[in-house]
PDB file of N, CA and C in Angstrom:
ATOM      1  N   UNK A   1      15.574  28.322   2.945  1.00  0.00           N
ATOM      2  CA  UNK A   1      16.081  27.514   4.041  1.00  0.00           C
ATOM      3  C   UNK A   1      15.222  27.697   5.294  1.00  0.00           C
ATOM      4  N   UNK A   2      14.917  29.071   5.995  1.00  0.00           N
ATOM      5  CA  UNK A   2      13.782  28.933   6.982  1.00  0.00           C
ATOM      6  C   UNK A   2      12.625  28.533   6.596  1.00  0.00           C
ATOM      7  N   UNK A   3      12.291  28.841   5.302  1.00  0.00           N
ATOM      8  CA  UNK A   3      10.963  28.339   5.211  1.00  0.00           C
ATOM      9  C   UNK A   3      10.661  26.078   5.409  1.00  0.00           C
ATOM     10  N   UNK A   4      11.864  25.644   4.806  1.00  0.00           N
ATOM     11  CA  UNK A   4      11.807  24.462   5.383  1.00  0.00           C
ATOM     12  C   UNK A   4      12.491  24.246   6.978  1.00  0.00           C
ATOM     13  N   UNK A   5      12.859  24.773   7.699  1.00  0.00           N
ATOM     14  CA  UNK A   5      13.019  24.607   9.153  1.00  0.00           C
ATOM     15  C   UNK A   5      11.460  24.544   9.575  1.00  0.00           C
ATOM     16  N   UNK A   6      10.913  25.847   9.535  1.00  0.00           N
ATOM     17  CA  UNK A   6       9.713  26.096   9.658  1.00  0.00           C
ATOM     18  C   UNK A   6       8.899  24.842   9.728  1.00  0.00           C
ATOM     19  N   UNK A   7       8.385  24.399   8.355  1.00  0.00           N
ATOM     20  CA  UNK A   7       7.919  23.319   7.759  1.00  0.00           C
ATOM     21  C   UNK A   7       8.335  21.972   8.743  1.00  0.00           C
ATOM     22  N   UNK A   8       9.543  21.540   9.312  1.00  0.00           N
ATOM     23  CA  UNK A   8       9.815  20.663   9.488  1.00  0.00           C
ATOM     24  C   UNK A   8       9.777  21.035  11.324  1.00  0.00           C
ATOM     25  N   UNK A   9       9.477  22.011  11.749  1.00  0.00           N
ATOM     26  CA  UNK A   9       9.029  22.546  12.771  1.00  0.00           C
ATOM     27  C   UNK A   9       7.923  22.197  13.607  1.00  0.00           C
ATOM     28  N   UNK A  10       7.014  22.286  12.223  1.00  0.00           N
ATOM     29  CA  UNK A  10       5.404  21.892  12.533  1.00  0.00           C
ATOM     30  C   UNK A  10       4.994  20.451  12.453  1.00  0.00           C
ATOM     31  N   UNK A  11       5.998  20.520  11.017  1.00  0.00           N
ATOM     32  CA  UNK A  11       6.047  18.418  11.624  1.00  0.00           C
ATOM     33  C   UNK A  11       5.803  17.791  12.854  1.00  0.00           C
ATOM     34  N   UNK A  12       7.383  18.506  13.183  1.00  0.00           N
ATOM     35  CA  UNK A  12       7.604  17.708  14.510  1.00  0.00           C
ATOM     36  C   UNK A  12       6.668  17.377  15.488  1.00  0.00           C
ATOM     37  N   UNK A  13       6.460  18.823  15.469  1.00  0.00           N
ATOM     38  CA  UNK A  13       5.091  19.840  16.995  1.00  0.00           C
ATOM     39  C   UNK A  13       3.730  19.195  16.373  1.00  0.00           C
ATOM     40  N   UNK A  14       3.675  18.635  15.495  1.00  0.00           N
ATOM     41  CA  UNK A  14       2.485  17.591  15.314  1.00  0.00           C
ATOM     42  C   UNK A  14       2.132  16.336  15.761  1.00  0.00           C
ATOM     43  N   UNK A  15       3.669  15.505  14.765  1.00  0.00           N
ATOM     44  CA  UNK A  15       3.952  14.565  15.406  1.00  0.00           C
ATOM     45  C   UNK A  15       4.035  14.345  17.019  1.00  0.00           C
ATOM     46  N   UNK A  16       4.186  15.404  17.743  1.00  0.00           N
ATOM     47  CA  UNK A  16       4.398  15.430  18.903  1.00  0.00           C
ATOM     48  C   UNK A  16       3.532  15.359  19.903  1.00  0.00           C
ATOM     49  N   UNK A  17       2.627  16.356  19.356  1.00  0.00           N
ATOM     50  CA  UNK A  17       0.975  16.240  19.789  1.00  0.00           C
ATOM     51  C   UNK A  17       0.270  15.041  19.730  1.00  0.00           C
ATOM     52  N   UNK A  18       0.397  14.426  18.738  1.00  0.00           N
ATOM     53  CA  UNK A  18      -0.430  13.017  18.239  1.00  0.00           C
ATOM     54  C   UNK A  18       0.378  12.081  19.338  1.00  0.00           C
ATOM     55  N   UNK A  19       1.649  12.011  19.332  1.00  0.00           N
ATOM     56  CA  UNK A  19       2.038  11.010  20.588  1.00  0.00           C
ATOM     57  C   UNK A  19       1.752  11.200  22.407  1.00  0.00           C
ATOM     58  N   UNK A  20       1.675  12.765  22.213  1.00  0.00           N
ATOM     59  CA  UNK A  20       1.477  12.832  24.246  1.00  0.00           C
ATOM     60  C   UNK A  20      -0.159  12.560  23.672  1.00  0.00           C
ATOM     61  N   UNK A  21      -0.871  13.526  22.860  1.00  0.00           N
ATOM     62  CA  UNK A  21      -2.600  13.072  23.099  1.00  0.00           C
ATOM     63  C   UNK A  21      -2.846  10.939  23.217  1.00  0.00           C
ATOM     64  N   UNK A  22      -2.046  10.242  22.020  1.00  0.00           N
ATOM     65  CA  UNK A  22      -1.841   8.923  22.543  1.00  0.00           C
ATOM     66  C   UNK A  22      -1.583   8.310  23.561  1.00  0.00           C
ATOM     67  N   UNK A  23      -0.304   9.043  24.356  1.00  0.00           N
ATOM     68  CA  UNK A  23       0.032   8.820  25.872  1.00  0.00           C
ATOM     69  C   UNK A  23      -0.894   8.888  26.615  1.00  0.00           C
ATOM     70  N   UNK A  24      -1.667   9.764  26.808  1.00  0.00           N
ATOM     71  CA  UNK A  24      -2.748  10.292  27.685  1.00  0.00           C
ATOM     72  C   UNK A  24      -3.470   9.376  27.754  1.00  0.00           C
ATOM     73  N   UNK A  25      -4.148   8.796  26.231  1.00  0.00           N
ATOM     74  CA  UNK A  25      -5.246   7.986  26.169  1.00  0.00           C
ATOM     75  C   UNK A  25      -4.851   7.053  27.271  1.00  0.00           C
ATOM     76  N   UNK A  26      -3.571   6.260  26.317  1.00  0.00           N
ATOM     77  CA  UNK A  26      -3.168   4.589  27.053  1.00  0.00           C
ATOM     78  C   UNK A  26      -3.073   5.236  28.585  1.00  0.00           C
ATOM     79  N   UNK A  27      -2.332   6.202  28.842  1.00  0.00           N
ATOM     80  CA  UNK A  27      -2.388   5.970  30.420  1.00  0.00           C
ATOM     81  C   UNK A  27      -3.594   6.551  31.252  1.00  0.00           C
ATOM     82  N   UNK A  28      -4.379   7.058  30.631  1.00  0.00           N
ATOM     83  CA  UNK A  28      -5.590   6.781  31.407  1.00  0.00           C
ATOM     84  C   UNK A  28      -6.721   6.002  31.239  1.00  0.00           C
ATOM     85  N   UNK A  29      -6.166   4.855  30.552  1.00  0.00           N
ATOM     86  CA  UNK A  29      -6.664   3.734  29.983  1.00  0.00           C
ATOM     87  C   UNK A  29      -6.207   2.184  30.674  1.00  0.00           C
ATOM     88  N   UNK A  30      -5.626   2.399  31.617  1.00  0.00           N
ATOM     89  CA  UNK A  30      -4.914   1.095  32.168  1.00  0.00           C
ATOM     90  C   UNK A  30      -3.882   1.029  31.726  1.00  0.00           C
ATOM     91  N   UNK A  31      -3.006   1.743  30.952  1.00  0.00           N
ATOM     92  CA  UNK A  31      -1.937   1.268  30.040  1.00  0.00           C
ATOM     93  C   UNK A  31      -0.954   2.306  30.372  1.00  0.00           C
ATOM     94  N   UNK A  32      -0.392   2.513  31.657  1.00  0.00           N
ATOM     95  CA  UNK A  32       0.723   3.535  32.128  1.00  0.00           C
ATOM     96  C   UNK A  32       1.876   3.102  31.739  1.00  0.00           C
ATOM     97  N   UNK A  33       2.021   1.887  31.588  1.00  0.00           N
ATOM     98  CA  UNK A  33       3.936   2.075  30.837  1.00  0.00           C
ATOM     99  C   UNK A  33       3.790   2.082  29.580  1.00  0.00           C
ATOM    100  N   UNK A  34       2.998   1.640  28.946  1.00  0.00           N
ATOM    101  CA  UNK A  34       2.721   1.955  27.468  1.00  0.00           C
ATOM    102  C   UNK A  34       3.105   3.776  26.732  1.00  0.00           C
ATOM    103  N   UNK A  35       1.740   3.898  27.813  1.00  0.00           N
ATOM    104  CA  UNK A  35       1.690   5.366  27.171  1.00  0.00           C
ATOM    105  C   UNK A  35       3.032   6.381  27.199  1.00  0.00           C
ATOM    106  N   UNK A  36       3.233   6.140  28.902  1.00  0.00           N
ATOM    107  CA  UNK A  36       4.660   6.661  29.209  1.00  0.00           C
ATOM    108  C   UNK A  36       5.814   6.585  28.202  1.00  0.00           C
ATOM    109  N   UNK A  37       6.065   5.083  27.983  1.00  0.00           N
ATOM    110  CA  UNK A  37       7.037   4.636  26.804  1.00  0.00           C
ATOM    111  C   UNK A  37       7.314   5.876  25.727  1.00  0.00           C
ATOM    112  N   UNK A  38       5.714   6.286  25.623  1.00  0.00           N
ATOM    113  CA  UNK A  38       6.036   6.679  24.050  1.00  0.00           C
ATOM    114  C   UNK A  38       6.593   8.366  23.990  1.00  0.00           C
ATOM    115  N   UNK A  39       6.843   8.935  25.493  1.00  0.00           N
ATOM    116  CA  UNK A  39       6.964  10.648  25.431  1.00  0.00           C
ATOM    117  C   UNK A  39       7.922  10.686  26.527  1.00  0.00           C
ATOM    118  N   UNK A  40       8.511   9.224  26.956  1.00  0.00           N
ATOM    119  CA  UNK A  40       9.522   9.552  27.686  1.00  0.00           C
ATOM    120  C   UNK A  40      10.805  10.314  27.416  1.00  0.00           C
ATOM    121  N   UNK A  41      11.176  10.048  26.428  1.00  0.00           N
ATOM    122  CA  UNK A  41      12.366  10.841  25.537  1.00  0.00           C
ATOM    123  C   UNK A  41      12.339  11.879  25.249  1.00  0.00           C
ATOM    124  N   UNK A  42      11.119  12.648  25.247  1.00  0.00           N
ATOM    125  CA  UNK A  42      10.440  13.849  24.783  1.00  0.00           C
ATOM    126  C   UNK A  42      10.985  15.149  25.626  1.00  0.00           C
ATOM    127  N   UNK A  43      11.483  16.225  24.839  1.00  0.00           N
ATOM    128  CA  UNK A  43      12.243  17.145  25.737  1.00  0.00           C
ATOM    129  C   UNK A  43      11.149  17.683  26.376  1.00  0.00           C
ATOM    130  N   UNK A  44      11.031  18.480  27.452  1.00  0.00           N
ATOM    131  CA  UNK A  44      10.494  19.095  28.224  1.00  0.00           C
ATOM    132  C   UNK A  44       9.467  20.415  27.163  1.00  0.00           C
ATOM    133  N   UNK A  45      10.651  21.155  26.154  1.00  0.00           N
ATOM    134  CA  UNK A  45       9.744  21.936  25.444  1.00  0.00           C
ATOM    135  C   UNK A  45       8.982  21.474  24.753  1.00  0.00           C
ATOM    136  N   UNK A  46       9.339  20.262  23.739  1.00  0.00           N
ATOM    137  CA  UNK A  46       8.362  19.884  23.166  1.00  0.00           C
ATOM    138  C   UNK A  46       7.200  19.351  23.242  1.00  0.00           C
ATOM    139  N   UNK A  47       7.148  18.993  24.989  1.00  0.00           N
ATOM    140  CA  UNK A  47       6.437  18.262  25.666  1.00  0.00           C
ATOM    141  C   UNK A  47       5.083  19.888  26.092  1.00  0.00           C
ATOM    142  N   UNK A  48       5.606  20.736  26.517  1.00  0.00           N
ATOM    143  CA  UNK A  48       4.638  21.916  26.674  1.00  0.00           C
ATOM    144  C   UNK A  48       4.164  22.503  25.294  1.00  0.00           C
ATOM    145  N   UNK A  49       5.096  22.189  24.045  1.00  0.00           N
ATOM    146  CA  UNK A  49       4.211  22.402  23.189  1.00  0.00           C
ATOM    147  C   UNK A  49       3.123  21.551  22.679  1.00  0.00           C
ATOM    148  N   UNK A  50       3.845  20.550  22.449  1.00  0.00           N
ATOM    149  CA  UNK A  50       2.362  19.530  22.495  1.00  0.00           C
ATOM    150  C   UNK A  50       1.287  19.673  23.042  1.00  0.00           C
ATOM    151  N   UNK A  51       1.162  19.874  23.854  1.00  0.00           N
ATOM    152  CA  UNK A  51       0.417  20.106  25.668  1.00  0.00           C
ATOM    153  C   UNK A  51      -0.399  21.578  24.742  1.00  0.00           C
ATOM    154  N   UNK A  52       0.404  22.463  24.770  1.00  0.00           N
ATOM    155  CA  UNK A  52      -0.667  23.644  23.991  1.00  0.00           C
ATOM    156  C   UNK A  52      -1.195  23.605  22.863  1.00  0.00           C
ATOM    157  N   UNK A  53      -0.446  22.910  21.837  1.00  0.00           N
ATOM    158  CA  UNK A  53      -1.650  22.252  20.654  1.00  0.00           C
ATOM    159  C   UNK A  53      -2.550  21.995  21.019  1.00  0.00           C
ATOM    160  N   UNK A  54      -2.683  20.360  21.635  1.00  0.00           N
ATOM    161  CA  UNK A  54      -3.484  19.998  22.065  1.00  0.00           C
ATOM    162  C   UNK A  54      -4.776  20.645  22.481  1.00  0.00           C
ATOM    163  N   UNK A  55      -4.296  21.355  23.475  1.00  0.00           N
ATOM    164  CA  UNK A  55      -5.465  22.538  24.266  1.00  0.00           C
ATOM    165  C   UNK A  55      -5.865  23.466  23.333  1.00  0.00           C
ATOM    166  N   UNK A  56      -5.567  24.186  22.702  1.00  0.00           N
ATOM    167  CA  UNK A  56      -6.025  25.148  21.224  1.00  0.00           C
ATOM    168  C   UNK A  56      -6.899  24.065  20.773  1.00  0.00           C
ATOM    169  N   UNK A  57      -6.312  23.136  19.954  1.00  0.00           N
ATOM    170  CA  UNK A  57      -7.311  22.288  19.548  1.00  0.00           C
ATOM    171  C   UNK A  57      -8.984  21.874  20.243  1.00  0.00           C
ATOM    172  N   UNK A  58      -8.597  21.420  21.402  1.00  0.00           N
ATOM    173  CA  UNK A  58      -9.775  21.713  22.438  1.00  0.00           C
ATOM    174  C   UNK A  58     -10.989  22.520  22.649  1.00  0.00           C
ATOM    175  N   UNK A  59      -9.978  23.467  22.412  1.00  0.00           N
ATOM    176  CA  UNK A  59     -10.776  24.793  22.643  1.00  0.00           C
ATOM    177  C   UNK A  59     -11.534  25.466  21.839  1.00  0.00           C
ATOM    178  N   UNK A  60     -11.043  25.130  20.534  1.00  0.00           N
ATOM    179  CA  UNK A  60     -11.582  25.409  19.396  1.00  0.00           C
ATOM    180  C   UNK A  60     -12.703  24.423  19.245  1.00  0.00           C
ATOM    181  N   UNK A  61     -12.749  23.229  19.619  1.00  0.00           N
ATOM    182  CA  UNK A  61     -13.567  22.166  18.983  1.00  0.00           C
ATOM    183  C   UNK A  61     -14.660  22.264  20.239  1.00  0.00           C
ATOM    184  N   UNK A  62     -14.675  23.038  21.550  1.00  0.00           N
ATOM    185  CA  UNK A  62     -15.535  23.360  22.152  1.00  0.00           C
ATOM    186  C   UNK A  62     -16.471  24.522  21.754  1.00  0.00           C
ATOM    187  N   UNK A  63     -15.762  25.879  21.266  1.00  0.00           N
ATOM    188  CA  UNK A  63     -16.626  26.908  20.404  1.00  0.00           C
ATOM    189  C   UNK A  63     -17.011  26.386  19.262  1.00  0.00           C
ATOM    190  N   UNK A  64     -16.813  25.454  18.514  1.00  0.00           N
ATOM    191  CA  UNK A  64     -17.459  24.965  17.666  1.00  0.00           C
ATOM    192  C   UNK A  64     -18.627  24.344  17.862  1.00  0.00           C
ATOM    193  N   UNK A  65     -18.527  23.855  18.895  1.00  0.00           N
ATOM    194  CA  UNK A  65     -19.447  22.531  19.276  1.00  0.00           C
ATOM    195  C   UNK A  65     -20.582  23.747  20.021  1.00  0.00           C
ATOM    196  N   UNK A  66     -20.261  24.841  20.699  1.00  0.00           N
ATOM    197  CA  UNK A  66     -21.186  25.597  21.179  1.00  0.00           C
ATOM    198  C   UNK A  66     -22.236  26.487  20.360  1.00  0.00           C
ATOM    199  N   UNK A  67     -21.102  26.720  19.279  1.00  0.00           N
ATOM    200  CA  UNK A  67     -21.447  27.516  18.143  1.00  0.00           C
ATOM    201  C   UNK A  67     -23.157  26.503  17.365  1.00  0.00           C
ATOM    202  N   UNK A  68     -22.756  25.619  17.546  1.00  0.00           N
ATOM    203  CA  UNK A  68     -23.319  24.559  16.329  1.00  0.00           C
ATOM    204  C   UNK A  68     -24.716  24.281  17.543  1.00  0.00           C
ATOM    205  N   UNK A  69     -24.495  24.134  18.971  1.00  0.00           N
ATOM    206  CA  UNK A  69     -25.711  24.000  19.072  1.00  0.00           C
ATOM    207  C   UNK A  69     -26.660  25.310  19.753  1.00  0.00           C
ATOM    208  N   UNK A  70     -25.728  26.359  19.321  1.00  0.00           N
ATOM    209  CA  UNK A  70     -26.691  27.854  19.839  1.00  0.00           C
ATOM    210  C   UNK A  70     -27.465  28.096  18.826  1.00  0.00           C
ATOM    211  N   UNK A  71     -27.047  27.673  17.592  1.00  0.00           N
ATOM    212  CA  UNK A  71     -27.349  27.964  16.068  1.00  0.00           C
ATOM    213  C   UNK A  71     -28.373  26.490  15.990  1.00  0.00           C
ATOM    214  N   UNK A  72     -28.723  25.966  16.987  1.00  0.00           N
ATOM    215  CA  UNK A  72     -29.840  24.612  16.568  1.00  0.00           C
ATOM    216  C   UNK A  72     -29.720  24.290  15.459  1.00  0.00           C
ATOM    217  N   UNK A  73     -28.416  23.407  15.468  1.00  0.00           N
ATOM    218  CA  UNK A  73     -27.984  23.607  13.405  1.00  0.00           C
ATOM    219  C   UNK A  73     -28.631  21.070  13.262  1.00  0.00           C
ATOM    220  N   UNK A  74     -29.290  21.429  12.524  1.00  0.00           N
ATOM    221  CA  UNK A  74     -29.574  19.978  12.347  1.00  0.00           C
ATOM    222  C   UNK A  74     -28.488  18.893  12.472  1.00  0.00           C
ATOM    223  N   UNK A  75     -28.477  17.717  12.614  1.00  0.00           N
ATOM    224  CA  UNK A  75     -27.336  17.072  12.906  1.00  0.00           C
ATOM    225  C   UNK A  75     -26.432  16.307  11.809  1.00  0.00           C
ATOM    226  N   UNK A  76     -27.439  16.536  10.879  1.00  0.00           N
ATOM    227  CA  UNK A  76     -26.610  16.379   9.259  1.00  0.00           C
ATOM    228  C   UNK A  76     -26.132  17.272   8.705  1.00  0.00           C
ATOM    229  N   UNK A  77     -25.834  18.427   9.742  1.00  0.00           N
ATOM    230  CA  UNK A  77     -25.361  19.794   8.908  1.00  0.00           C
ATOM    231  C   UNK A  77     -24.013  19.617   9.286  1.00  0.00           C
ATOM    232  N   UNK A  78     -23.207  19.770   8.533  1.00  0.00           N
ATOM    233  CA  UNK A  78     -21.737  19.930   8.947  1.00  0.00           C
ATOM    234  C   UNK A  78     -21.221  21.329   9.978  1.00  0.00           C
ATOM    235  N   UNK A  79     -20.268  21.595  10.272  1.00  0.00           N
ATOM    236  CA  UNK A  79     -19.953  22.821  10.679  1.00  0.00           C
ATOM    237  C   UNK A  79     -19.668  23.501   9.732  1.00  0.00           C
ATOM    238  N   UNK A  80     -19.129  23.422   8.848  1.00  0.00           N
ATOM    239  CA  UNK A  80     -18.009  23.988   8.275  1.00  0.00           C
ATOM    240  C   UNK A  80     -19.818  24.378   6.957  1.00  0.00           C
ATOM    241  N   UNK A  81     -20.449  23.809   6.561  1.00  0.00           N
ATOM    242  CA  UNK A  81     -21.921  24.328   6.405  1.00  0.00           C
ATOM    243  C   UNK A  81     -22.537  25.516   6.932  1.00  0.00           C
ATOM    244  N   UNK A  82     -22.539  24.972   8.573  1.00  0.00           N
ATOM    245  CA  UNK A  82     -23.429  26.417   9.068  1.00  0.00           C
ATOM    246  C   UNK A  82     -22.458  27.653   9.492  1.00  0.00           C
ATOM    247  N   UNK A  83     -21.208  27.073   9.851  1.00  0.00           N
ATOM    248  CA  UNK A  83     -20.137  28.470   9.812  1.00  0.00           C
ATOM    249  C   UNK A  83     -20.015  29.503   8.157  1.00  0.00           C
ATOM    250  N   UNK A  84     -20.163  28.307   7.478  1.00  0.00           N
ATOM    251  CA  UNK A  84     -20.161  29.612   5.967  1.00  0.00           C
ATOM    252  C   UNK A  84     -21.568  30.509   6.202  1.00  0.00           C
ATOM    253  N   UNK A  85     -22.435  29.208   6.106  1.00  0.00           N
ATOM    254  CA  UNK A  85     -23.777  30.144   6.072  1.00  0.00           C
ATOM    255  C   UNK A  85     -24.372  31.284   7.048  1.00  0.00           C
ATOM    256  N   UNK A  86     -23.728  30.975   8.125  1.00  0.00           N
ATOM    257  CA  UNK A  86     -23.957  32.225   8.999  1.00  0.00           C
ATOM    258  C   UNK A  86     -22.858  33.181   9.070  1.00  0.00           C
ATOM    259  N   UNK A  87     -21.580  32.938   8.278  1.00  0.00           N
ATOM    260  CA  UNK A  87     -21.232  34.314   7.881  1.00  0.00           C
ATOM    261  C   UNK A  87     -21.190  35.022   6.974  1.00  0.00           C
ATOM    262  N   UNK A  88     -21.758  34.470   5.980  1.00  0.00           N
ATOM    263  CA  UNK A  88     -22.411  35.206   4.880  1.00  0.00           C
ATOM    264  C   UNK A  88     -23.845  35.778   5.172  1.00  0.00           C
ATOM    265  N   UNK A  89     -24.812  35.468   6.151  1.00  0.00           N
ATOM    266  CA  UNK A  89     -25.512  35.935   6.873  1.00  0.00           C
ATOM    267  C   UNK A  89     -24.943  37.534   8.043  1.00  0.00           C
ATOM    268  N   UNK A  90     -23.691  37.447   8.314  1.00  0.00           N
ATOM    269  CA  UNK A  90     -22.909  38.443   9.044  1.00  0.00           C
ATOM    270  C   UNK A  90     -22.770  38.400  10.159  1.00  0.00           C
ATOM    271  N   UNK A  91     -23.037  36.996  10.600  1.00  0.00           N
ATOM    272  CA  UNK A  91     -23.089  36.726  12.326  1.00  0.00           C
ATOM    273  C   UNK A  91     -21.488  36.675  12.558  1.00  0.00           C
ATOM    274  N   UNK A  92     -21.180  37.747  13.222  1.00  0.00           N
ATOM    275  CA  UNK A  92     -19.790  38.182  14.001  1.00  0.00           C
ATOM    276  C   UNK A  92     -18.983  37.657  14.677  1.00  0.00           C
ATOM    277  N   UNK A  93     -19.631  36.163  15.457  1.00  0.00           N
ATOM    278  CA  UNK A  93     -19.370  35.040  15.594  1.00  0.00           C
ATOM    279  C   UNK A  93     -18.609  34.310  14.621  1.00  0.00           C
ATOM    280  N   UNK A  94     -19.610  33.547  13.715  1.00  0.00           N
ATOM    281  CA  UNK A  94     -19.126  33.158  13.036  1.00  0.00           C
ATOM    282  C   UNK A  94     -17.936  33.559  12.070  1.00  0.00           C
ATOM    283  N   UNK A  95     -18.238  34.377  11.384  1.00  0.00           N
ATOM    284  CA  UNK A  95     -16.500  35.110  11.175  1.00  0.00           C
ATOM    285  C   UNK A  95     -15.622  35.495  11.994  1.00  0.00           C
ATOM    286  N   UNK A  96     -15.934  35.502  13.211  1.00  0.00           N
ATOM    287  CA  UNK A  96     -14.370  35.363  14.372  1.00  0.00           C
ATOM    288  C   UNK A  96     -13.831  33.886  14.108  1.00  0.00           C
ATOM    289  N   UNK A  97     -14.489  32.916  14.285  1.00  0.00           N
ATOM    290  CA  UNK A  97     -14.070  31.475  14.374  1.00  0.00           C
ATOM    291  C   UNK A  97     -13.536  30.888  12.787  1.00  0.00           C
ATOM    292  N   UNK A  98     -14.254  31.484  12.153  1.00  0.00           N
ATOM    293  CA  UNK A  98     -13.775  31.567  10.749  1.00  0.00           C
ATOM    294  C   UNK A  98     -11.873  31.820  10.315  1.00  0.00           C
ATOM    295  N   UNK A  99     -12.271  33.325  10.890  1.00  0.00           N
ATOM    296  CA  UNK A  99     -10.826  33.772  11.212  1.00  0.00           C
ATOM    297  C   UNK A  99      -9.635  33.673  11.667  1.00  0.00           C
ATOM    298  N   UNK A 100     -10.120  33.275  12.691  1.00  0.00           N
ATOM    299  CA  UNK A 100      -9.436  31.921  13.670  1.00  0.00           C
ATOM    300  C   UNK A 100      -9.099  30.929  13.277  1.00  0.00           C
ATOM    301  N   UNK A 101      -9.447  30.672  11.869  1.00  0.00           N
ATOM    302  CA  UNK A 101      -9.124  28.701  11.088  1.00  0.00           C
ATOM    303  C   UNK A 101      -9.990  27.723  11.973  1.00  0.00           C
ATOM    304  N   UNK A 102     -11.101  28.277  12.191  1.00  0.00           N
ATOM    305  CA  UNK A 102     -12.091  26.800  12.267  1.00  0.00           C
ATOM    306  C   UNK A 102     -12.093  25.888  11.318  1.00  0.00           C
ATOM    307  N   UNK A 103     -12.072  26.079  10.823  1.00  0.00           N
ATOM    308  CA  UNK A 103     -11.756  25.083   9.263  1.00  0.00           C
ATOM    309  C   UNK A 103     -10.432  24.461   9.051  1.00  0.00           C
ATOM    310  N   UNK A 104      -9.678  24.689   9.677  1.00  0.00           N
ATOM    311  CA  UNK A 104      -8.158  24.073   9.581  1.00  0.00           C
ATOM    312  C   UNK A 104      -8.506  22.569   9.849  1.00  0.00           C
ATOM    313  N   UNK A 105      -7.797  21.953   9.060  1.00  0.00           N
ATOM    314  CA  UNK A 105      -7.354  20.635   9.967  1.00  0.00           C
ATOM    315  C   UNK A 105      -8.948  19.607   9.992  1.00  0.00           C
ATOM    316  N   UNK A 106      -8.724  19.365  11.654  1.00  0.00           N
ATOM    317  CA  UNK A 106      -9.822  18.143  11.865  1.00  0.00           C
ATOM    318  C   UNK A 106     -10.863  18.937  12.182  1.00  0.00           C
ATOM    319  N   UNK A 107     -11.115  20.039  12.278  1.00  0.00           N
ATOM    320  CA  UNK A 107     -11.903  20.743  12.236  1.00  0.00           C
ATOM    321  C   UNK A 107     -13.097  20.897  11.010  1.00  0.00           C
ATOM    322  N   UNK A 108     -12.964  20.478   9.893  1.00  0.00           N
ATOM    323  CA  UNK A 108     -14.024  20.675   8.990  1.00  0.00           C
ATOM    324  C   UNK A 108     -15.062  20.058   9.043  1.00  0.00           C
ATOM    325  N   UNK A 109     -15.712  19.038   9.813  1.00  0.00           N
ATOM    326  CA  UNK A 109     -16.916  18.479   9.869  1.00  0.00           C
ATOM    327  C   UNK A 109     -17.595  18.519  11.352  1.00  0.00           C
TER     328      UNK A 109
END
């Protein structure tokens, strides 16, 4: 039984993310009642969790993106390419971010 609360937890806090990151777009897109529309209903917590997905996500896809061009990695190389290969190489880096679930999600390319 917790393990599906859980499950249906992360749903949500997904789903949730995908609608304020949408909001954001439209309303800083010309489209303020649009975007608004869609997270007005949205409780306050779920609204700061979203908000910190979001930003993790960010943040991660910035050390990635730093990672990939400290490592002058070609532009047909995937990440998820030069993160294996440089930690099987033993770069300490790269297995932090590894560790971290760089690879989760939208993260694999």
């Amino acid at each position: 039984m917790v393990g599906k609360l859980r499950i249906k937890f992360k749903i949500e806090a997904i789903d949730n993310a995908c609608l304020v990151a949408r909001a954001a777009h439209l309303m800083t897109h010309g489209e303020f009642a649009e975007g608004y529309s869609l997270i007005r209903d949205m409780q306050g917590s779920d609204f700061l969790t979203a908000l910190r997905m979001l930003a993790e996500q960010e943040a991660m896809v910035k050390k990635l993106s730093d990672f990939k061009e400290k490592h002058k990695a070609e532009k047909s190389e995937s990440v998820a390419a030069l993160l294996t290969r440089a930690a099987e190489e033993g770069d300490e880096e790269a297995i932090s971010l590894l560790a971290a679930g760089a690879l989760e999600g939208e993260f694999e390319n």
